[in-house]
Protein backbone atom coordinates (compact mmCIF):
# COMPACT_ATOMS: atom_id res chain seq x y z
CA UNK A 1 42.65 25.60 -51.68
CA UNK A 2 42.09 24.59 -48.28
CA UNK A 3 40.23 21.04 -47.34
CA UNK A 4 39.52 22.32 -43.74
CA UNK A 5 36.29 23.48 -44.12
CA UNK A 6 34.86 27.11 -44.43
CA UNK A 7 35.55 28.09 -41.04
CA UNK A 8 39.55 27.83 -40.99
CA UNK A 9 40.47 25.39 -37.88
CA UNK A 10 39.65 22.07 -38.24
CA UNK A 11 38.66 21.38 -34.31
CA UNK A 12 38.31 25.22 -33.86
CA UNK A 13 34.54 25.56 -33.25
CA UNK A 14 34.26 22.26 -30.94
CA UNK A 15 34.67 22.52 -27.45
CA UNK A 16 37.02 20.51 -25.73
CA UNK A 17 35.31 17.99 -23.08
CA UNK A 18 37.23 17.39 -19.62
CA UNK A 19 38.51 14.24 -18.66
CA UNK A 20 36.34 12.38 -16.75
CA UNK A 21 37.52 11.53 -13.43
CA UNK A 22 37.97 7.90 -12.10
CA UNK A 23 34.99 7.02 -9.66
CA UNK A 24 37.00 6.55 -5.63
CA UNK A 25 36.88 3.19 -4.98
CA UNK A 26 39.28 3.75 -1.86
CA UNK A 27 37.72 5.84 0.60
CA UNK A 28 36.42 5.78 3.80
CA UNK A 29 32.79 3.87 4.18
CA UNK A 30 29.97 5.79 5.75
CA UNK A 31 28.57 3.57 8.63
CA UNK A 32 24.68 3.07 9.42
CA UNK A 33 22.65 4.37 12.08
CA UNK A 34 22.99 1.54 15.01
CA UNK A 35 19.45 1.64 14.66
CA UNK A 36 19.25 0.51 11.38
CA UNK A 37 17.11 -2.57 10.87
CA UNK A 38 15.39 -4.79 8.02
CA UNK A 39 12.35 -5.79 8.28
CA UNK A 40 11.14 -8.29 5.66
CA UNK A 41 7.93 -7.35 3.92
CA UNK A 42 4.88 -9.45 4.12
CA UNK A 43 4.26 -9.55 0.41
CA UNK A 44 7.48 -9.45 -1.81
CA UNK A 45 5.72 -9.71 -4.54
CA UNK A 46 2.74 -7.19 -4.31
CA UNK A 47 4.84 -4.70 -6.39
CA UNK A 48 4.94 -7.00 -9.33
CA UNK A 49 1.43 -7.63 -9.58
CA UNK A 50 0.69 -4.34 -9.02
CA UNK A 51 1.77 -3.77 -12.69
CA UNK A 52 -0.26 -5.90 -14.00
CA UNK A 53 0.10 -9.15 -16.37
CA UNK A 54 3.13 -9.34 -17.90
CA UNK A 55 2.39 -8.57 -22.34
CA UNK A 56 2.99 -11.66 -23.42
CA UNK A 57 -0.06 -13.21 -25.07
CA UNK A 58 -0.31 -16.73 -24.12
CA UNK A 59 2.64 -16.99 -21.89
CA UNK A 60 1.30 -14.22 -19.05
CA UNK A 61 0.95 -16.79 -16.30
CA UNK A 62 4.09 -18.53 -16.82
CA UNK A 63 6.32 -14.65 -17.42
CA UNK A 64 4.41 -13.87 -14.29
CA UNK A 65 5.37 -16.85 -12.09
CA UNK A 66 9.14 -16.55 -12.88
CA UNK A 67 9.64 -12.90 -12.25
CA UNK A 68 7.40 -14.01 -8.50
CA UNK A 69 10.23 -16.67 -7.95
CA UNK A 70 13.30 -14.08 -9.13
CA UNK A 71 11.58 -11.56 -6.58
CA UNK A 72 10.98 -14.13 -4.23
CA UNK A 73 14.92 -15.22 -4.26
CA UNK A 74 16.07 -11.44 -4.14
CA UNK A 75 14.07 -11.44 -1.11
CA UNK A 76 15.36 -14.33 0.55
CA UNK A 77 19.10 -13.49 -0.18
CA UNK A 78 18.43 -9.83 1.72
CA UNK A 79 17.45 -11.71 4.45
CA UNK A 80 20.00 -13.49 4.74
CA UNK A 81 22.14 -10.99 4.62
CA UNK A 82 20.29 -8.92 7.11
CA UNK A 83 20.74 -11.61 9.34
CA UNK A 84 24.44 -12.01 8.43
CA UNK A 85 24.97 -8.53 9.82
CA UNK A 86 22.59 -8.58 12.53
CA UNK A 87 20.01 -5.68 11.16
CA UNK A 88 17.31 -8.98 10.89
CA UNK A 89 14.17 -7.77 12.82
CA UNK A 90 11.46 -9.96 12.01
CA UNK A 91 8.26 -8.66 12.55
CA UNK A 92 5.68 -9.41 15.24
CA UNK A 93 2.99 -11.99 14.81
């Protein structure tokens, strides 16, 4: 008697998956618009509180005030950079 199963083939009914291909690390960038510019928001946190308190009974204020000063250094950083590659446009007053 045969251990492969009542349909014959062992792999016979599966379907054979292509080889993924590699992701191309080496090709030719895409530049910008020249008229690309970054302006830094007013209020880099007004998405966060838009969500809400974070749920974590008795420790809201305190989950809430670190993810402000994460945000708050992601923002920064992007400025920086901005202003590393001269797309900085700081709005008017």
């Amino acid at each position: 008697m045969s251990d492969r199963g009542p349909h014959g083939g062992g792999n016979s009914g599966r379907r054979r998956r292509k080889p993924k291909q590699p992701p191309e690390f080496w090709r030719e960038s895409v530049l910008p618009d020249e008229d690309l510019k970054v302006i830094p928001a007013a209020d880099v946190t007004a998405a966060l509180r838009s969500l809400g308190p974070p749920p974590l009974p008795g420790q809201g204020n305190q989950a809430e005030q670190a993810l402000a000063s994460v945000i708050l250094r992601a923002a920064n950083l992007a400025i920086a950079l901005a202003a590393a590659a001269d797309i900085l446009e700081m709005p008017e007053a």
